[in-house]
N, C-alpha and C. Protein backbone atom coordinates (compact mmCIF):
# COMPACT_ATOMS: atom_id res chain seq x y z
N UNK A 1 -103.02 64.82 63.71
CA UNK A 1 -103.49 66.01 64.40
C UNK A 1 -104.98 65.85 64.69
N UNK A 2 -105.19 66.35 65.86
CA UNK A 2 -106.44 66.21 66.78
C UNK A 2 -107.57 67.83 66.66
N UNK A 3 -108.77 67.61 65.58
CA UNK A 3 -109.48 68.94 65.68
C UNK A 3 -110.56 68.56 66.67
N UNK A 4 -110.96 69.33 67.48
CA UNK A 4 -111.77 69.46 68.31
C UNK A 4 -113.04 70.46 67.95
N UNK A 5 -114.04 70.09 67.37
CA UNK A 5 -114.90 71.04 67.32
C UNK A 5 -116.77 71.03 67.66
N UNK A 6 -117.40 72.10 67.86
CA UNK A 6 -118.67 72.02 67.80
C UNK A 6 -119.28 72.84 67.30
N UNK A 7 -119.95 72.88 66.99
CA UNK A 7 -121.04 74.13 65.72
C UNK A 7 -122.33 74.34 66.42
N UNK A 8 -122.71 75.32 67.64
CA UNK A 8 -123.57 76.04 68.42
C UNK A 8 -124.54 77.29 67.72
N UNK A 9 -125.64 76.71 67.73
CA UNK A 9 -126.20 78.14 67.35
C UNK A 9 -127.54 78.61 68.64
N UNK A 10 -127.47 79.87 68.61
CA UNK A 10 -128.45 80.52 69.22
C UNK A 10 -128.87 81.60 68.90
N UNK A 11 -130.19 81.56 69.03
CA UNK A 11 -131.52 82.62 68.60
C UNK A 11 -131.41 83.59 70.00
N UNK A 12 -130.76 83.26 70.72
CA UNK A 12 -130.80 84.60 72.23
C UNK A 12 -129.15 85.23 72.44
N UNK A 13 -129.17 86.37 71.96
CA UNK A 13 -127.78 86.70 72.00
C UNK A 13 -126.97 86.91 73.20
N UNK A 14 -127.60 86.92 74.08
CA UNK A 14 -127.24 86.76 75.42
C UNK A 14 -126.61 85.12 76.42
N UNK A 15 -126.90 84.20 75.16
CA UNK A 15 -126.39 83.33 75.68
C UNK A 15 -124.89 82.83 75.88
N UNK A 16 -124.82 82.14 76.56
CA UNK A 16 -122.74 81.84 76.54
C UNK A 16 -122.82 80.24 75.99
N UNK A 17 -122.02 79.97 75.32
CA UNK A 17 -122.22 78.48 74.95
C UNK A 17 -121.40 77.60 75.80
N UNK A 18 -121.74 76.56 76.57
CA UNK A 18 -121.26 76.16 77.07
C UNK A 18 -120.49 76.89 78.20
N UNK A 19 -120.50 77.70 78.48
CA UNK A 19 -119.97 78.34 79.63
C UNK A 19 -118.56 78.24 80.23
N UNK A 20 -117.38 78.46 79.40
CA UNK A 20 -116.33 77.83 79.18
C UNK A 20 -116.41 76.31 80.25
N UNK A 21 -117.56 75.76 79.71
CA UNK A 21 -116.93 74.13 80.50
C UNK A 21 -116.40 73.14 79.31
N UNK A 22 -116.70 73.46 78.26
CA UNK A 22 -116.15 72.70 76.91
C UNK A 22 -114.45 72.52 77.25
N UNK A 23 -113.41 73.47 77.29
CA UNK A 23 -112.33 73.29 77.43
C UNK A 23 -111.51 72.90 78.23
N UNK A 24 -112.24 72.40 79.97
CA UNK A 24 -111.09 71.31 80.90
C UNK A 24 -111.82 70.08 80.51
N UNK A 25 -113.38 69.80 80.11
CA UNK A 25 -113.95 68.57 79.32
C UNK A 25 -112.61 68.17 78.62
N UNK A 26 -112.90 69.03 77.47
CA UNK A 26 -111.55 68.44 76.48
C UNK A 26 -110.18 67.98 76.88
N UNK A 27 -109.86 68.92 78.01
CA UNK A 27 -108.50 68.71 78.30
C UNK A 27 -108.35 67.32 79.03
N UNK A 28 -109.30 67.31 79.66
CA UNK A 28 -109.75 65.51 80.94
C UNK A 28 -109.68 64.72 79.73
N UNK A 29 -110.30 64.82 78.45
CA UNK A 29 -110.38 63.75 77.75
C UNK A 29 -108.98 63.48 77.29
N UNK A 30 -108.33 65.00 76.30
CA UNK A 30 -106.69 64.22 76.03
C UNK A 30 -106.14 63.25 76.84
N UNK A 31 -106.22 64.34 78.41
CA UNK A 31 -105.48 63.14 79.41
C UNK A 31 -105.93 61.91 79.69
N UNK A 32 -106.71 61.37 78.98
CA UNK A 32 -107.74 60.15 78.84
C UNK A 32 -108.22 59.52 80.41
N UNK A 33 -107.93 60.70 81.12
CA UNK A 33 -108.42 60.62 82.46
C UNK A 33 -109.83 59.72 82.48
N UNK A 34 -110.50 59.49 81.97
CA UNK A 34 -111.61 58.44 81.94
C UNK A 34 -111.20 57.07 82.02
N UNK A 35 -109.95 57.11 80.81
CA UNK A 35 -109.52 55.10 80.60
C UNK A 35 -109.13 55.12 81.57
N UNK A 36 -107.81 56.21 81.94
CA UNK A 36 -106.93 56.25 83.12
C UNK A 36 -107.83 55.27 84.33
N UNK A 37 -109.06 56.01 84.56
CA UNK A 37 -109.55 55.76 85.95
C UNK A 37 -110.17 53.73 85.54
N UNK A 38 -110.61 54.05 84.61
CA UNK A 38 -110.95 52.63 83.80
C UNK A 38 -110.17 51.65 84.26
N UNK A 39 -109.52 51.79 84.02
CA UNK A 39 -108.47 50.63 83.66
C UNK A 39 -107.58 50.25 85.10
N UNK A 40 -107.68 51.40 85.90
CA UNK A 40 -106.87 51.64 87.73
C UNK A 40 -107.74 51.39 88.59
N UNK A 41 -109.50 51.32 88.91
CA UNK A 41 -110.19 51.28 89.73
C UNK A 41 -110.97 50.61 89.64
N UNK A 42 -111.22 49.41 90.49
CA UNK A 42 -112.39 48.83 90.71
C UNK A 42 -112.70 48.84 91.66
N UNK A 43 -114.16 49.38 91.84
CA UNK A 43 -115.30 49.51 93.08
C UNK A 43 -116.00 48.79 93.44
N UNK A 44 -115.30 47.03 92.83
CA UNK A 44 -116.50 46.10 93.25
C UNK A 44 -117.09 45.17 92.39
N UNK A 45 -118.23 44.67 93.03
CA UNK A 45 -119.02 44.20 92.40
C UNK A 45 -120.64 44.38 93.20
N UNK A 46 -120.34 45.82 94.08
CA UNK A 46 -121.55 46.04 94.36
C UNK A 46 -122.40 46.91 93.42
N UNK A 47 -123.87 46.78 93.36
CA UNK A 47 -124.50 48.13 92.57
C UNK A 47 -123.80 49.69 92.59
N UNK A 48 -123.81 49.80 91.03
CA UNK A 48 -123.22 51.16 91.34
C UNK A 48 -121.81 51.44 90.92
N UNK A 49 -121.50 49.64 90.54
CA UNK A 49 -120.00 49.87 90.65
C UNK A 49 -119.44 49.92 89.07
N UNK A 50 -119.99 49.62 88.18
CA UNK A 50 -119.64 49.87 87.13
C UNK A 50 -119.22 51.27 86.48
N UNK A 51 -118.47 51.14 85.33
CA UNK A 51 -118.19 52.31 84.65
C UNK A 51 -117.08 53.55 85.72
N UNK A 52 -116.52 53.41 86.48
CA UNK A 52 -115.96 54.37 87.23
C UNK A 52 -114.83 55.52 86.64
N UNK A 53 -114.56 55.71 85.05
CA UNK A 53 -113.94 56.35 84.71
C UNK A 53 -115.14 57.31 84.19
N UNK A 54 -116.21 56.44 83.81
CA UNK A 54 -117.40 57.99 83.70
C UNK A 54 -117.96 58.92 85.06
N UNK A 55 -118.34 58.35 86.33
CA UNK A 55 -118.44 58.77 87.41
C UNK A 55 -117.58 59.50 87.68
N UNK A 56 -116.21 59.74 87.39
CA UNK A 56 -114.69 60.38 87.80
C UNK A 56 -114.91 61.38 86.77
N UNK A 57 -115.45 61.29 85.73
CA UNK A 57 -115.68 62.51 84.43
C UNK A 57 -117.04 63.44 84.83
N UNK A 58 -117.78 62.61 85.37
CA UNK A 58 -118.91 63.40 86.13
C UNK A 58 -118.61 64.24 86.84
N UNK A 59 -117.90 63.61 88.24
CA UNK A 59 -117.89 64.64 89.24
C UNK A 59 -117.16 65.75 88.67
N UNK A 60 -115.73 65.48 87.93
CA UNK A 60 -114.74 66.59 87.52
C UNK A 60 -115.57 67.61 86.97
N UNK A 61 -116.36 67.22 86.28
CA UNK A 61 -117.81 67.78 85.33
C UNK A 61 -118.17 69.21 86.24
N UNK A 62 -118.96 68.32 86.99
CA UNK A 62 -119.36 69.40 87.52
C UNK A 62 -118.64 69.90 88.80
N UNK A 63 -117.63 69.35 89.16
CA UNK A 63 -116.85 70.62 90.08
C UNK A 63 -116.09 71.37 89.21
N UNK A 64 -116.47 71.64 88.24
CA UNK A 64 -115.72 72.74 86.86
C UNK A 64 -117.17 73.19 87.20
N UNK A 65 -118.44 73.15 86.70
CA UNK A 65 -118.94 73.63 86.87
C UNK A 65 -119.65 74.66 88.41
N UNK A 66 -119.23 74.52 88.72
CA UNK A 66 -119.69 74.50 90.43
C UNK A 66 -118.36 76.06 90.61
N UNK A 67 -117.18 75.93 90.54
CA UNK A 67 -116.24 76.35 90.12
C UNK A 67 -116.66 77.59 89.68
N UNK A 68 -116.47 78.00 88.38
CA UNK A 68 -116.88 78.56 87.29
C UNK A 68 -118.25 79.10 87.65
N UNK A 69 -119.36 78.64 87.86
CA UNK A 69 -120.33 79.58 88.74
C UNK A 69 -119.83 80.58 89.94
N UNK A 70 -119.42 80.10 91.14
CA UNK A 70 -118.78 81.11 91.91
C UNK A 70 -118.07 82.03 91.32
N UNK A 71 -117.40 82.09 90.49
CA UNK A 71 -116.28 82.65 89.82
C UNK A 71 -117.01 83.53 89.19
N UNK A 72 -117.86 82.85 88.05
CA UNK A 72 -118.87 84.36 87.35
C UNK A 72 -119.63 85.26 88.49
N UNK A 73 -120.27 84.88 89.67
CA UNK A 73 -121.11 85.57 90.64
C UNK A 73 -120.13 86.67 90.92
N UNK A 74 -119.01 86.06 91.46
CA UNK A 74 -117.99 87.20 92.06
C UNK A 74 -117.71 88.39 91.30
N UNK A 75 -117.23 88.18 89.53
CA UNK A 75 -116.53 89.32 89.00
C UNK A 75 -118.12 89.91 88.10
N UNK A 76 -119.37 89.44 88.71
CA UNK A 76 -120.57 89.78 87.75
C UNK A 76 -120.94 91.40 88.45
């Protein structure tokens, strides 16, 4: 069995931790969507081309984030 945890503290009670982006993070990782892309894509051997299952965790990254902003603006 798999615990997932982090221990956040804050002095401003107004803050959100992580801004629910912690939980499709996690979920991309079960799906090991990183090796996945690892191990299926190569971009080369031009600059730039390394690592492409972290670049694929990036972007997902932040189009969760990107996401999730519009989303709070709207129901704020």
């Amino acid at each position: 069995m798999v615990h997932d945890q982090a221990v956040v503290v804050f002095d401003d009670e107004n803050v959100v931790a992580n801004a629910g982006v912690m939980a499709p993070t996690v979920l991309l990782d079960r799906l090991v969507a990183r090796d996945l892309v690892t191990e299926n894509v190569r971009l080369g051997e031009e600059p730039g081309a390394a690592n492409p299952g972290w670049k694929v965790m990036t972007i997902l990254s932040a189009d969760v984030r990107c996401r999730l902003h519009r989303w709070l603006r709207r129901v704020a």
